[in-house]
Protein backbone atom coordinates (compact mmCIF):
# COMPACT_ATOMS: atom_id res chain seq x y z
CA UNK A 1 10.21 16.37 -12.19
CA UNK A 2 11.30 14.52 -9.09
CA UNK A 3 8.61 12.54 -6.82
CA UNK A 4 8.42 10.74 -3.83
CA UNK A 5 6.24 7.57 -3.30
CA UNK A 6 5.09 6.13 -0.05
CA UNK A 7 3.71 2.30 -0.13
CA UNK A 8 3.28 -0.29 2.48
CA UNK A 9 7.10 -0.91 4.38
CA UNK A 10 8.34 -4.68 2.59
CA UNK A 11 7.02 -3.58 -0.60
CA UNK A 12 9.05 -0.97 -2.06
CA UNK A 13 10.26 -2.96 -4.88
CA UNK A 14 7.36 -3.81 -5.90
CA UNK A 15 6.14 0.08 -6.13
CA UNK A 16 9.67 0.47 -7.64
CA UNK A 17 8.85 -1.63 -10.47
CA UNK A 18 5.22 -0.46 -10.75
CA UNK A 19 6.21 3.12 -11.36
CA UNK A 20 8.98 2.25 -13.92
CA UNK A 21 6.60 0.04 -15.90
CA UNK A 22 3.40 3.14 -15.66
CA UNK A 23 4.83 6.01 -15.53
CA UNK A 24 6.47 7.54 -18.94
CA UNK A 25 10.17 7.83 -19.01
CA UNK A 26 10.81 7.68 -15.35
CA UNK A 27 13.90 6.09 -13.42
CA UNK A 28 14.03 5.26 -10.22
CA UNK A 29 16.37 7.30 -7.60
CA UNK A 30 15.75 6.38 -4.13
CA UNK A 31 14.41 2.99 -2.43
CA UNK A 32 13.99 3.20 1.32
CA UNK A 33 13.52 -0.30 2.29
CA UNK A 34 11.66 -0.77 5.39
CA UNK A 35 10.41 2.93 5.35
CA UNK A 36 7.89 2.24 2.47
CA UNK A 37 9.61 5.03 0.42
CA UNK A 38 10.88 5.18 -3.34
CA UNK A 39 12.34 8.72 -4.57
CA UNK A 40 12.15 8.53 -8.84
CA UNK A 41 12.20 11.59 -11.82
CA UNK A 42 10.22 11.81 -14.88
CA UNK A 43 11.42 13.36 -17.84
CA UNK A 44 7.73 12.82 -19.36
CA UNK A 45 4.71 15.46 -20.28
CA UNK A 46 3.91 16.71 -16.88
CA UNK A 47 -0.27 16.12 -17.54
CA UNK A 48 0.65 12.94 -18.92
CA UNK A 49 2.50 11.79 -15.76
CA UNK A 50 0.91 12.84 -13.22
CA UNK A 51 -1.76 11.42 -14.72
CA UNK A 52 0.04 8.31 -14.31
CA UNK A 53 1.31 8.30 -10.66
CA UNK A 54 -2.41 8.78 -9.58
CA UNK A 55 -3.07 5.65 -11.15
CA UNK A 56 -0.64 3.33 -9.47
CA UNK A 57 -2.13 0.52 -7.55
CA UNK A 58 1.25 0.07 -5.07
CA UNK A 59 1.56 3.60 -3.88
CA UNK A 60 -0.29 5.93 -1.00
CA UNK A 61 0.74 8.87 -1.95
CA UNK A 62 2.90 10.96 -4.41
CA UNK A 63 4.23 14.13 -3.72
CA UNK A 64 6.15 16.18 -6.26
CA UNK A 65 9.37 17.18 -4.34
CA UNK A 66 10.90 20.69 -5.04
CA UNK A 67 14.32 20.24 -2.84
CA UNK A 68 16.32 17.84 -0.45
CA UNK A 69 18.36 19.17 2.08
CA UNK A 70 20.28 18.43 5.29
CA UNK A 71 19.17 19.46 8.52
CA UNK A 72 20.27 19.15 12.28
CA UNK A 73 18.85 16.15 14.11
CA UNK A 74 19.00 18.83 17.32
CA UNK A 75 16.95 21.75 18.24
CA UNK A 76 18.99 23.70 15.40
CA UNK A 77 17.30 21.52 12.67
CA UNK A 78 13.76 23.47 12.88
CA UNK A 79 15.83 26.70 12.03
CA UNK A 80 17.42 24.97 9.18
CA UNK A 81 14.01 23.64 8.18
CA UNK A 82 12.58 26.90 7.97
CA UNK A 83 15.50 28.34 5.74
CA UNK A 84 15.33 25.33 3.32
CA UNK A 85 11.88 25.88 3.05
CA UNK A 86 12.49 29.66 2.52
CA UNK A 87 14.70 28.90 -0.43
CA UNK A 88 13.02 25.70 -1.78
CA UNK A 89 11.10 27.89 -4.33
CA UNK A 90 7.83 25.49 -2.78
CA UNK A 91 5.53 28.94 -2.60
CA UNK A 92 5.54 29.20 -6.05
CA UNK A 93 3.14 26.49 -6.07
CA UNK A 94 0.65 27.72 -3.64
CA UNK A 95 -1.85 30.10 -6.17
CA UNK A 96 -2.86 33.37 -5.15
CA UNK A 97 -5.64 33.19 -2.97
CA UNK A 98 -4.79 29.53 -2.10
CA UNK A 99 -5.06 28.26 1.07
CA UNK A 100 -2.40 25.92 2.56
CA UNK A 101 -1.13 23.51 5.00
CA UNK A 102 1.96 21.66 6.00
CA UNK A 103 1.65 18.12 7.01
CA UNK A 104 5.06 17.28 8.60
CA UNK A 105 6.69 13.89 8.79
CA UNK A 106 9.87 12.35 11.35
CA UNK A 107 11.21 9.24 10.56
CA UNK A 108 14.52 8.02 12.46
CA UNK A 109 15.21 7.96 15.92
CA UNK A 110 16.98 11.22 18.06
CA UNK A 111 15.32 14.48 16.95
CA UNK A 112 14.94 16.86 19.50
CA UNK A 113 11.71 17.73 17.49
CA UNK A 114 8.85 16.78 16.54
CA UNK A 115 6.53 16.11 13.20
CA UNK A 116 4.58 19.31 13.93
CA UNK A 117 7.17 21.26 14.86
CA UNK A 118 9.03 20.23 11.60
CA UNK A 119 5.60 21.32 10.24
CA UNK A 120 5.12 24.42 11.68
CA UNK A 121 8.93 25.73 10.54
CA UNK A 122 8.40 24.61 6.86
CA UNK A 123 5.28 26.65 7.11
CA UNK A 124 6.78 29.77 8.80
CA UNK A 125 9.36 29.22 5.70
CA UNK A 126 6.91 29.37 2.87
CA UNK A 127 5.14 32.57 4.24
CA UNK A 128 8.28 34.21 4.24
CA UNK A 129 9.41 33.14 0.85
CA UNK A 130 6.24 34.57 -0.18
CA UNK A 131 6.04 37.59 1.40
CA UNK A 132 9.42 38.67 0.57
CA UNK A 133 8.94 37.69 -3.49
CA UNK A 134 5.19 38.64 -3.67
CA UNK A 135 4.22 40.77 -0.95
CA UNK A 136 1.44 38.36 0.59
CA UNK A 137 1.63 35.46 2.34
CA UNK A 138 -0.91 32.49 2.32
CA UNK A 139 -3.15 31.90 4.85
CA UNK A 140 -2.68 28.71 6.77
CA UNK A 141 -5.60 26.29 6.88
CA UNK A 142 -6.20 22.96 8.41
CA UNK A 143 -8.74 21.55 7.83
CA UNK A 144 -8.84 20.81 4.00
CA UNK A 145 -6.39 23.54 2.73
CA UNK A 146 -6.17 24.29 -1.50
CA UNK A 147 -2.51 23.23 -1.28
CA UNK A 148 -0.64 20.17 1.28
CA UNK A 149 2.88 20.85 1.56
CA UNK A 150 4.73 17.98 2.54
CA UNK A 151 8.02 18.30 5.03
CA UNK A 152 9.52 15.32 5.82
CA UNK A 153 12.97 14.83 8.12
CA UNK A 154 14.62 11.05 7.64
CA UNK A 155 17.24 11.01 10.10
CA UNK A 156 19.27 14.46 9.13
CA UNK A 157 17.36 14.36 5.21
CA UNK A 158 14.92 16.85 4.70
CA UNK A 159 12.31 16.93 1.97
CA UNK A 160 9.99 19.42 1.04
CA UNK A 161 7.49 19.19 -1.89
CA UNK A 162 3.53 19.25 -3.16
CA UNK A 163 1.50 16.33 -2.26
CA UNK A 164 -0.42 15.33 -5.41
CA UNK A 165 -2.83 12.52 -4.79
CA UNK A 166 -5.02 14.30 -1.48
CA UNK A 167 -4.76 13.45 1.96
CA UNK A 168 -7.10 10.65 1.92
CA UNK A 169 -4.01 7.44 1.57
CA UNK A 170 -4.51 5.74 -2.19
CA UNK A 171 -4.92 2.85 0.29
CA UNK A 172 -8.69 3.70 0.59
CA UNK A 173 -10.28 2.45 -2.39
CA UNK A 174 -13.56 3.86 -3.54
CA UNK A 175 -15.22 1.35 -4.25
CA UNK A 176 -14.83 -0.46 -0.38
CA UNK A 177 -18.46 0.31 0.35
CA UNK A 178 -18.42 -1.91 3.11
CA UNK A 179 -15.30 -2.15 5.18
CA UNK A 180 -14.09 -5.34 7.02
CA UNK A 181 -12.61 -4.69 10.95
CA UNK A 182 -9.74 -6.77 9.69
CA UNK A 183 -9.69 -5.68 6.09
CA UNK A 184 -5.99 -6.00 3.82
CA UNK A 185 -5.32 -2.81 2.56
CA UNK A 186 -5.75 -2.78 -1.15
CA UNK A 187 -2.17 -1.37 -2.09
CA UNK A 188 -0.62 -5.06 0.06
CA UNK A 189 -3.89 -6.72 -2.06
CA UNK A 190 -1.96 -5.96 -5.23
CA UNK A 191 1.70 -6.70 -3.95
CA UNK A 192 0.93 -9.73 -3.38
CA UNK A 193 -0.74 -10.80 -6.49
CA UNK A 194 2.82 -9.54 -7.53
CA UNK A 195 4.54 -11.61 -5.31
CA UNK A 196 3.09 -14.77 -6.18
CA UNK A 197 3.14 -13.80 -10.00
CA UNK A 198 -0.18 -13.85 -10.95
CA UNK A 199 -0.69 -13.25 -14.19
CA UNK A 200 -3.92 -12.45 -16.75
CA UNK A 201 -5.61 -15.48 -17.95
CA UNK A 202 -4.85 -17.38 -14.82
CA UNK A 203 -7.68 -18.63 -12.30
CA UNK A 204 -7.47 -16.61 -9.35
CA UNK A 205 -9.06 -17.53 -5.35
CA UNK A 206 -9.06 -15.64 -2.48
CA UNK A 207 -10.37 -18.36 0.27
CA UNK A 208 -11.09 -15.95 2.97
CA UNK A 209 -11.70 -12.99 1.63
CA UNK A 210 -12.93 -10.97 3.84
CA UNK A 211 -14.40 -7.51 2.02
CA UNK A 212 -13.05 -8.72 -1.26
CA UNK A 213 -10.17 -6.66 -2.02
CA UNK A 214 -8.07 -9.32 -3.24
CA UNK A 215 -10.48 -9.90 -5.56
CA UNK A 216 -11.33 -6.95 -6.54
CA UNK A 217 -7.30 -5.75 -6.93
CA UNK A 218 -7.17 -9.14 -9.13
CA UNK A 219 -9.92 -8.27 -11.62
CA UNK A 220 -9.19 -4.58 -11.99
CA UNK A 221 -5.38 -6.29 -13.09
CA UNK A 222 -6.36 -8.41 -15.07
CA UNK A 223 -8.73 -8.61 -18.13
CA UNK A 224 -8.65 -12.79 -18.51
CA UNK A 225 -8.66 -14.57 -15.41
CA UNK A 226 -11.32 -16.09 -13.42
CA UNK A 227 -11.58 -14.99 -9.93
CA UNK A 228 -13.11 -16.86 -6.89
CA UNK A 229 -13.78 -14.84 -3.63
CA UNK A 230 -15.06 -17.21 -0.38
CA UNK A 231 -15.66 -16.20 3.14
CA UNK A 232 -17.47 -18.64 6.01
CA UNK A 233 -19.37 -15.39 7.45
CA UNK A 234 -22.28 -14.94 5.62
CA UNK A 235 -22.18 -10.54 6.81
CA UNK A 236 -18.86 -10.48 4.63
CA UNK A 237 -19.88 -12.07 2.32
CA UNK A 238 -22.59 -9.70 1.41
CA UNK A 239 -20.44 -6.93 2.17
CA UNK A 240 -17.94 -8.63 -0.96
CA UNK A 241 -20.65 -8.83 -3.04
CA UNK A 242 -21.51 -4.95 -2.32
CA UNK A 243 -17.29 -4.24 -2.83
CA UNK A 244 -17.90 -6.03 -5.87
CA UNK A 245 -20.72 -4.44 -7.90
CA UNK A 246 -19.22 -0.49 -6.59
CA UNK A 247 -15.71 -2.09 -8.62
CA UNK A 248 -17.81 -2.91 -11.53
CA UNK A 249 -15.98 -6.21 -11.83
CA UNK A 250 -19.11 -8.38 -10.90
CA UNK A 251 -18.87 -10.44 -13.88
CA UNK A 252 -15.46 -11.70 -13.35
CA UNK A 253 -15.67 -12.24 -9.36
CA UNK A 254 -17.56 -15.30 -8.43
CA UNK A 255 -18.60 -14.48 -4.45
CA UNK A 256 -19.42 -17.55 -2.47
CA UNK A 257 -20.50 -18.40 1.13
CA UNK A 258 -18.44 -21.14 2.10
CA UNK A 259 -15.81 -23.06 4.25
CA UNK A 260 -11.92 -22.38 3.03
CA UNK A 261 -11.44 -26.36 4.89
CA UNK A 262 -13.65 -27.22 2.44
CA UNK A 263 -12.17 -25.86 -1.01
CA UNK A 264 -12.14 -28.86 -3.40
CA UNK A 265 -16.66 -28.97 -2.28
CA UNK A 266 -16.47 -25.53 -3.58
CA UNK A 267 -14.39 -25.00 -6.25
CA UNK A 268 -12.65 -28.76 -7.65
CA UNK A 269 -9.81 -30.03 -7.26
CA UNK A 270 -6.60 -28.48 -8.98
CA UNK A 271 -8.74 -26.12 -10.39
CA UNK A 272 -6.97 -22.69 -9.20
CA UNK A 273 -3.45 -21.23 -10.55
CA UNK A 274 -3.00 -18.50 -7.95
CA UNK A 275 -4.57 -18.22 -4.29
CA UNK A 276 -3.65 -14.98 -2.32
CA UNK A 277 -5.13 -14.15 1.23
CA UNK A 278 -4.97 -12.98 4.11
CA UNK A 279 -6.40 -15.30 6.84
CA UNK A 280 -7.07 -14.68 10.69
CA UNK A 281 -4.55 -15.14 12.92
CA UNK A 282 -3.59 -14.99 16.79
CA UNK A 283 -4.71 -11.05 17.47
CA UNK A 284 -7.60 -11.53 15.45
CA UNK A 285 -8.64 -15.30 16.37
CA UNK A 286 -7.98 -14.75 20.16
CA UNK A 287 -6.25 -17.94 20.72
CA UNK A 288 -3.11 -18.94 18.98
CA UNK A 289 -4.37 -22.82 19.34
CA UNK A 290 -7.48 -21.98 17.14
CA UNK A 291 -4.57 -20.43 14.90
CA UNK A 292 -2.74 -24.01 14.79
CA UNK A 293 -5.90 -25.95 13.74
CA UNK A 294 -6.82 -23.50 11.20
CA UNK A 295 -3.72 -23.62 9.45
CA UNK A 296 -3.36 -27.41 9.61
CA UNK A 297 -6.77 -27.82 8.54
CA UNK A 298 -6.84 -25.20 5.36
CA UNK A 299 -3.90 -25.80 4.18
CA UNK A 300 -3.71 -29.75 2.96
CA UNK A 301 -7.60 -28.44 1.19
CA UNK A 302 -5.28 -25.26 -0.52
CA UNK A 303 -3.15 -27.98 -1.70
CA UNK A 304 -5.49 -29.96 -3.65
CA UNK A 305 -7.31 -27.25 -5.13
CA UNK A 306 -3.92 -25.62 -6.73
CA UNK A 307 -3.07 -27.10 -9.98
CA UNK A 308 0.80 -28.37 -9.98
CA UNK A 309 2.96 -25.27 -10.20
CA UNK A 310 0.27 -23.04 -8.52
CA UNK A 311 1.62 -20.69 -6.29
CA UNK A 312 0.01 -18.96 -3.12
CA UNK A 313 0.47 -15.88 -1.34
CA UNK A 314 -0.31 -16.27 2.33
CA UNK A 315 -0.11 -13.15 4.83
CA UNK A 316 0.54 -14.07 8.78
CA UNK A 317 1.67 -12.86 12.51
CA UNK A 318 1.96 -16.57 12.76
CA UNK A 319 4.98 -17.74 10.41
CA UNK A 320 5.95 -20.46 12.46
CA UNK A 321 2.11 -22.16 12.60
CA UNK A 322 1.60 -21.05 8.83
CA UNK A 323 5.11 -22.80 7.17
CA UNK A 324 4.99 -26.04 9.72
CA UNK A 325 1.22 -26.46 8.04
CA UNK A 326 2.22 -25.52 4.72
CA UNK A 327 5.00 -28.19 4.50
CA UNK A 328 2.98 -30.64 5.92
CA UNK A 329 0.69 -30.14 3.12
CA UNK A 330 3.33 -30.87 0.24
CA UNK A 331 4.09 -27.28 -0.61
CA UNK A 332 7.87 -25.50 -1.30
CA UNK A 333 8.66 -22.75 0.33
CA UNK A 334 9.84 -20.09 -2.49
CA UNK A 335 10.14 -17.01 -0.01
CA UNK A 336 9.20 -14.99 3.29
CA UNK A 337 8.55 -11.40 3.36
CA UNK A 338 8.66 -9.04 6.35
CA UNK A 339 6.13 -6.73 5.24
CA UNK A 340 3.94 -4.08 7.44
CA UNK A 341 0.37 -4.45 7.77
CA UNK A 342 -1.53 -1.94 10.48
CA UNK A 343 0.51 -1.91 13.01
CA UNK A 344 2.00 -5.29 12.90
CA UNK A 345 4.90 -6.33 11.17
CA UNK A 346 4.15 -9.41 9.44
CA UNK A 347 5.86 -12.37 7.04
CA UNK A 348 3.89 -12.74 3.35
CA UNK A 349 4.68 -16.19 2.50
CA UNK A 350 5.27 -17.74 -1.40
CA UNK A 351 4.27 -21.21 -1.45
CA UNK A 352 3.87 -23.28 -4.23
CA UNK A 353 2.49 -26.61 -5.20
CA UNK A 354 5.37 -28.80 -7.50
């Protein structure tokens, strides 16, 4: 079986590796870098593995793919999308009876079309394919159909398959109970414990944390570490501590109320391995000089409270304020990575402490 996997654009690798480590005998294809895609086959039991792929952390969705094709970039291209779909063999997998919908997808620049149009040809597709081998056609719904089929037109690349994991993006975690306005989705949560090679038995912080996830990302990874979660805003705090017990990882996560300029008061000095976060910056502060004296003030305190050879994961809109504080704290630089977060595109930082 052949998949494709969407993640957060800047981490592809990362879901790359993730699905060759998880998912039995599989091989990745296909890395989009930038487009947050990664094509890969499994030559596994099909229960088995797509048991698998709905466990990844990395990924927002999986769809099984049934065919590739090339298509126009013109008006012509909705014609050809309609045939492909026609001949894809993709109404095979909608169950008699089934309801279905096509959820359509453009990525690229110069089609004379757009996602629902792409959406509405695949769809005219299947119901012919259908009617022609089976003598019915499925009814189009919506609003939560039985089946999703998924079209989606990179530049003149066409791909049609099943979406497996539900429209609701892997993104959402269940257990966020209570969601922060600024909240780090929980798929870029576990890249960057990745990034900054976290591993299990290490001591873990997170000093503005927000709704948790870091946290909570951390002790679903790992079994042995210790894990530290601290926010200055008493509401979030709660809210972590709610994140927290839905997880069922309370007695691993440690939530406190307190300052991140004021680490080593909260948690010792050189007493953490790994610190990943994602602290406020200009669009969320307001004023890019409050940004400046954050940065200069938290960072020196992240500094004492790493042990030598910790490392940190930092995300910002605000690399130039965040590595000008940073080396004026002592740390290294290791590596910057342009990675997407809402709609901003955004540099994840590797520091770490020699």
């Amino acid at each position: 079986m052949r998949f494709l996997a969407t993640c957060n654009p800047g981490t592809e690798d990362i879901a790359a590796e993730e699905i060759e480590w998880e998912v039995e005998d599989a091989r990745v294809l296909d890395v989009r870098e930038g487009y947050g895609r990664v094509v890969f086959e499994s030559r596994g039991k099909p229960w088995l593995v797509l048991d698998q792929v709905y466990q990844l952390r990395s990924i927002h969705s999986v769809v099984r793919l049934v065919g590739e094709y090339r298509v126009s970039m013109g008006r012509e291209g909705l014609r050809e999308a309609s045939e492909a779909a026609r001949t894809s063999g993709v109404h095979r997998l909608i169950p008699l009876g089934a309801t279905f919908a096509v959820r359509g997808e453009r990525i690229g620049e110069g089609h004379e079309y757009t996602s629902v149009e792409i959406a509405a040809a695949v769809g005219e597709g299947v119901q012919r394919a259908s009617l022609e081998e089976f003598g019915w056609s499925p009814m189009v719904r919506l609003a939560s159909p039985s089946v999703v089929v998924y079209a989606e037109v990179e530049w003149d690349k066409l791909r049609i398959g099943v979406l497996l994991t539900g429209e609701r993006s892997r993104h959402r975690r269940r257990y966020r109970v209570y969601d922060h306005p600024a909240a780090l989705k929980a798929t870029l949560a576990y890249a960057m414990l990745r990034m900054a090679g976290a591993r299990d038995g290490e001591s873990i912080l997170d000093p503005m944390c927000g709704g948790g996830t870091v946290a909570i990302e951390a002790a679903l990874l790992f079994e042995n570490s210790r894990i530290y979660c601290v926010d200055i805003n008493r509401r979030h705090v709660e809210g972590a501590r709610l994140n927290v017990e839905s997880a069922r990882v309370a007695p691993r996560v440690t939530v406190i109320h307190g300052d991140a300029r004021e680490l080593t008061k909260i948690v010792g000095e050189e007493s953490i391995d790994v610190a990943v976060s994602n602290p406020p910056y200009g669009i969320r502060l307001g004023d890019p000089i409050d940004v400046r004296v954050l940065y200069r003030e938290f960072m020196p305190e992240l500094y004492r409270t790493l042990r030598g050879g910790g490392r940190a994961a930092i995300i910002t809109a605000e690399p130039g304020y965040l590595e000008e504080a940073a080396r004026g704290a002592g740390f290294k630089v290791e590596s910057r990575r342009k990675v997407r977060h809402g709609d901003l595109w955004t540099i994840v930082f590797i520091f770490s402490k020699p």
